[in-house]
N, C-alpha and C. Protein backbone atom coordinates (compact mmCIF):
# COMPACT_ATOMS: atom_id res chain seq x y z
N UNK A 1 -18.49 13.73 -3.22
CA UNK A 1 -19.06 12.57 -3.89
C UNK A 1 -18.52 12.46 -5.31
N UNK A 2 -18.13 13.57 -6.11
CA UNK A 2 -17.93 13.62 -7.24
C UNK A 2 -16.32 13.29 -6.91
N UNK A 3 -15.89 13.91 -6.90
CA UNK A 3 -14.40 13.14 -6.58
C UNK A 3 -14.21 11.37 -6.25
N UNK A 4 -15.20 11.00 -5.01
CA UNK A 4 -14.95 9.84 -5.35
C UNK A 4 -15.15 8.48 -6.19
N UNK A 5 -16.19 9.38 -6.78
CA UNK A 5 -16.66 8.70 -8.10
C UNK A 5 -15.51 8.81 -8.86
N UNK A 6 -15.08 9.56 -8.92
CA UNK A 6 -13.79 9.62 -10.51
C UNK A 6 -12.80 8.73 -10.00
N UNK A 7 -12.60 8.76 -8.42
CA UNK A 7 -11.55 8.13 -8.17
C UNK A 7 -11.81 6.30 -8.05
N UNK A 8 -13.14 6.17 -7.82
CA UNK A 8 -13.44 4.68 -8.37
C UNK A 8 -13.86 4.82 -9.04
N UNK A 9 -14.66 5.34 -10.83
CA UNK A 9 -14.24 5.73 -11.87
C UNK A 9 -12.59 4.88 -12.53
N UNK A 10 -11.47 5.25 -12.07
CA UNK A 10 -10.38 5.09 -12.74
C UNK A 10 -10.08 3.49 -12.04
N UNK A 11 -10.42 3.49 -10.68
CA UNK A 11 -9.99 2.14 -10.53
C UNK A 11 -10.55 1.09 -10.85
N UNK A 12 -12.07 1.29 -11.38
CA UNK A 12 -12.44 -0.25 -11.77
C UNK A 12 -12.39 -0.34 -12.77
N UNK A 13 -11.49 -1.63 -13.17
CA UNK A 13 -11.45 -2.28 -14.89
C UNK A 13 -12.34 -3.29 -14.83
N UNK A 14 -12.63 -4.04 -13.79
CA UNK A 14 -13.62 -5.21 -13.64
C UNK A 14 -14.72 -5.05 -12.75
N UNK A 15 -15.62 -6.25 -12.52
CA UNK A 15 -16.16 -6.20 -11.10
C UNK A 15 -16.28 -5.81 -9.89
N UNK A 16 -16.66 -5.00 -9.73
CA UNK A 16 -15.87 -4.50 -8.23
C UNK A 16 -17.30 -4.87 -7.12
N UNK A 17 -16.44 -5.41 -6.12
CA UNK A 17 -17.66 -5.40 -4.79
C UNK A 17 -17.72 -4.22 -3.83
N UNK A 18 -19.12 -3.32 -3.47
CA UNK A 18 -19.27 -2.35 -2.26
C UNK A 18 -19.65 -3.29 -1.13
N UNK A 19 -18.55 -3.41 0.41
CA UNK A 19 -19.16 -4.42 0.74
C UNK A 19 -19.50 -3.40 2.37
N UNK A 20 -20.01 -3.93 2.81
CA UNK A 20 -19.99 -2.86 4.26
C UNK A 20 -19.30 -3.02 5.54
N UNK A 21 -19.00 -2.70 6.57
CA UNK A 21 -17.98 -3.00 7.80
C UNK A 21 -17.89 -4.59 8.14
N UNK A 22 -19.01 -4.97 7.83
CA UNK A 22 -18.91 -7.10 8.29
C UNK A 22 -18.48 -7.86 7.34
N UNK A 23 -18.27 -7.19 6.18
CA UNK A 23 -17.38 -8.09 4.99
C UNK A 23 -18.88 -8.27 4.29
N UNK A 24 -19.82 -7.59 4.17
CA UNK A 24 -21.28 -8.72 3.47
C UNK A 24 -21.38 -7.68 2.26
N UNK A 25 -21.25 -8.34 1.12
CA UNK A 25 -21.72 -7.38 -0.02
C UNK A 25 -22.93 -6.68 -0.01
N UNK A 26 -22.93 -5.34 0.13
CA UNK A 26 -23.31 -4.45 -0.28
C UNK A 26 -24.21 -4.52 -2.04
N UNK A 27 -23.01 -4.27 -2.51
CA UNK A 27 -23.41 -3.71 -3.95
C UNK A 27 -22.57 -4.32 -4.94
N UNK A 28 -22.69 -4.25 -6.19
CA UNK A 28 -21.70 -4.49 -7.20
C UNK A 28 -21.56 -3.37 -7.95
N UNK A 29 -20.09 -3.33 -8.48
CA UNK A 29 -20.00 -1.72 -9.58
C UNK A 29 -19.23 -2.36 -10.65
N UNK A 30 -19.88 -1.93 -11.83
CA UNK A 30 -18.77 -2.23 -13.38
C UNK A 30 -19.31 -1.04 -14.01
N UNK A 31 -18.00 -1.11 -15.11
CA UNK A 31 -18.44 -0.04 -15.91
C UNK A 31 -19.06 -0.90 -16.76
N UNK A 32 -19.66 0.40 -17.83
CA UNK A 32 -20.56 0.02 -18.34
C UNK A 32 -20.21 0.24 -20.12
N UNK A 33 -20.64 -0.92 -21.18
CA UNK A 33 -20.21 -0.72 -22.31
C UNK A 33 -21.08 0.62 -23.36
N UNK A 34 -21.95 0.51 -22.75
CA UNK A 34 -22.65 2.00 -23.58
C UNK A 34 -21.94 3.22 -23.39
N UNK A 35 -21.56 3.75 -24.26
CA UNK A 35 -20.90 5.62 -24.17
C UNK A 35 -21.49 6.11 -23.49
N UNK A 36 -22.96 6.30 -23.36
CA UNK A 36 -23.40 7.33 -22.57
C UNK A 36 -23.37 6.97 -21.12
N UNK A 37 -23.27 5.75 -20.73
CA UNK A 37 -23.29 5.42 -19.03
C UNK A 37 -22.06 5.24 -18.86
N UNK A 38 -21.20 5.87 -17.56
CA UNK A 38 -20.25 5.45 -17.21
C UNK A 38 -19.97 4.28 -16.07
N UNK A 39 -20.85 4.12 -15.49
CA UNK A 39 -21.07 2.60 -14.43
C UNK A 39 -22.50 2.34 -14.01
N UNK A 40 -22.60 1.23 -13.39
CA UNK A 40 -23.72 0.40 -13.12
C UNK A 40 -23.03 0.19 -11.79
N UNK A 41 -24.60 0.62 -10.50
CA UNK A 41 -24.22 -0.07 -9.36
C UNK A 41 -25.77 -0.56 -9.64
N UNK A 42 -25.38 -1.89 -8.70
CA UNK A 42 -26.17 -3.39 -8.46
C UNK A 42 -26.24 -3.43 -6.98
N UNK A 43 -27.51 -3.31 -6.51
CA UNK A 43 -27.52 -3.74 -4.92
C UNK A 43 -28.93 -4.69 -4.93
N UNK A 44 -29.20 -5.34 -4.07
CA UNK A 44 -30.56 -5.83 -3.98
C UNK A 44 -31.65 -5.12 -3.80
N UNK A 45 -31.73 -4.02 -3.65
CA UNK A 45 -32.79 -3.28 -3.72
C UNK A 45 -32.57 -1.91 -4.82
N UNK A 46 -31.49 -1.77 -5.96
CA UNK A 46 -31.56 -0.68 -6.77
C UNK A 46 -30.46 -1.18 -8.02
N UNK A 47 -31.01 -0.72 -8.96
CA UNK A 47 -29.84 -0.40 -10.24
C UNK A 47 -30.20 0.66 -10.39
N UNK A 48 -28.57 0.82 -10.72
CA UNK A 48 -28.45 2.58 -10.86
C UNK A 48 -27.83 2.80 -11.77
N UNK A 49 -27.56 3.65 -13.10
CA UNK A 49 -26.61 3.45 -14.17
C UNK A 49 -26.03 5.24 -13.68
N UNK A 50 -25.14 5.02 -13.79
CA UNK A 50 -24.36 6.59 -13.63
C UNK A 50 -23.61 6.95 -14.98
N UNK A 51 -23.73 8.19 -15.47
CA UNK A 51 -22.99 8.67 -16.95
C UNK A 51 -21.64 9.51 -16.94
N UNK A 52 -21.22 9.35 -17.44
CA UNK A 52 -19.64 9.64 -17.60
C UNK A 52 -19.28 10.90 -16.80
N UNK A 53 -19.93 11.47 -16.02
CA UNK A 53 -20.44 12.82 -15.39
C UNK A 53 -20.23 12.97 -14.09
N UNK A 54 -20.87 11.18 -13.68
CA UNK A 54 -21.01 10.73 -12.24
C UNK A 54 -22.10 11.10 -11.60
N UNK A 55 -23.10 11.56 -13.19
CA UNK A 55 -24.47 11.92 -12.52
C UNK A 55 -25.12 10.36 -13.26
N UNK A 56 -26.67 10.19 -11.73
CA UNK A 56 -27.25 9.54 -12.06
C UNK A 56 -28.19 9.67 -13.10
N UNK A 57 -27.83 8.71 -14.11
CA UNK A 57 -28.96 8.33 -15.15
C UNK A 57 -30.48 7.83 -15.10
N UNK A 58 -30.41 6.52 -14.03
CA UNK A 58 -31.00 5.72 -13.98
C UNK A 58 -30.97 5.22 -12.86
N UNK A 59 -32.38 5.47 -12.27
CA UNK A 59 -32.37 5.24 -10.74
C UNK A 59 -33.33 4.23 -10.59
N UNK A 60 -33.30 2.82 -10.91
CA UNK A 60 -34.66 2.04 -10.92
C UNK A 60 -34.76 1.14 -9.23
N UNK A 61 -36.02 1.24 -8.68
CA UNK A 61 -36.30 0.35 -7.42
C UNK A 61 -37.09 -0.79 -7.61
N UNK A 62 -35.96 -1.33 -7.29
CA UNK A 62 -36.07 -3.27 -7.44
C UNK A 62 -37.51 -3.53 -6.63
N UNK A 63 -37.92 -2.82 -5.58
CA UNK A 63 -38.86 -3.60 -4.37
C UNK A 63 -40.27 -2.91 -4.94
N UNK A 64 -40.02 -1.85 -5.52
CA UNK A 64 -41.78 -1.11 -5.95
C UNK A 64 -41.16 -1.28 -7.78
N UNK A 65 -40.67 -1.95 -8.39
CA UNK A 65 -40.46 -2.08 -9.78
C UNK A 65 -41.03 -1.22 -10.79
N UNK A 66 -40.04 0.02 -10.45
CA UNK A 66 -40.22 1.20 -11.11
C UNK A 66 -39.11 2.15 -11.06
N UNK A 67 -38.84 3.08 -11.95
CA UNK A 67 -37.80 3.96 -12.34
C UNK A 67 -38.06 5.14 -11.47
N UNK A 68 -37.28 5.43 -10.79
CA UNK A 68 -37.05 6.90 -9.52
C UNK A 68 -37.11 7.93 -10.33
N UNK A 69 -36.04 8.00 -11.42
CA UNK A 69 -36.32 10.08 -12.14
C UNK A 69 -37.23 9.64 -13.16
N UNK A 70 -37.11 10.84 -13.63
CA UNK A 70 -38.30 10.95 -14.79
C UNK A 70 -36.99 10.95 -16.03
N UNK A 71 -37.88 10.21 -17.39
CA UNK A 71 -37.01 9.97 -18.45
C UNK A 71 -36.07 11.21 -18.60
N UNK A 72 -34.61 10.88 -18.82
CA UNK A 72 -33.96 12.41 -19.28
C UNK A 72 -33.82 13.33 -18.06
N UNK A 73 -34.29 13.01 -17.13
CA UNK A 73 -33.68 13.32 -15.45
C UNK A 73 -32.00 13.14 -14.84
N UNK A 74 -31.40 13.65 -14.17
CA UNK A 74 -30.70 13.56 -13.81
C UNK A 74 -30.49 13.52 -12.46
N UNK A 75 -30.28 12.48 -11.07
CA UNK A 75 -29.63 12.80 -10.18
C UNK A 75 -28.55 13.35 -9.90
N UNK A 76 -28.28 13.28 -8.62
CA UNK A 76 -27.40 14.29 -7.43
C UNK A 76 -26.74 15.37 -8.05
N UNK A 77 -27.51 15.87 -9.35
CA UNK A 77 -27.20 17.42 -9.69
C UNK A 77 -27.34 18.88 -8.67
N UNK A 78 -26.15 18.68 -8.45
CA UNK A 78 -26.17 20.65 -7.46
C UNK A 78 -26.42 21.68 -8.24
N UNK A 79 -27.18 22.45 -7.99
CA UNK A 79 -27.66 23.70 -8.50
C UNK A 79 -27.57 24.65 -7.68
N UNK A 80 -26.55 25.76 -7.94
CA UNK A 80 -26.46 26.81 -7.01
C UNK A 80 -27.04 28.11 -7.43
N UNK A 81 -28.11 29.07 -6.83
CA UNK A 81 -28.08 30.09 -7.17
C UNK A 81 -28.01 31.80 -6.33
């Protein structure tokens, strides 16, 4: 996952559409102008801001209008011990 984040990471300079096997948009991805976030995905049911890391920042749900982590949380962090 982290790999392919970097690798769409480098390819989007603009807009980009996630669309799924029938051609129907999915999602939208841009980067993002704040330093600390490195992209914004847009779907109809989530914004998500991801940080230069490719970890999630900001996990908010559009349908119960509320924020998924807790402030200063981080998603899809692996922790091995």
């Amino acid at each position: 996952m982290y790999i392919q984040f970097l690798r769409i990471q480098e390819e989007v300079t603009e807009d980009a559409v996630i669309a799924d096997e029938n051609k129907k948009m999915c999602a939208t991805i841009h980067k993002d102008s704040d330093a600390e976030k490195g992209m914004v995905i847009e779907s109809p049911f989530y914004h998500i801001e991801l940080n230069q890391n490719g970890q999630i920042a900001s996990l908010y749900d559009k349908e119960y209008n509320c924020q998924v982590l807790a402030e200063g949380a981080r998603g899809n962090v692996l922790q091995m011990f």
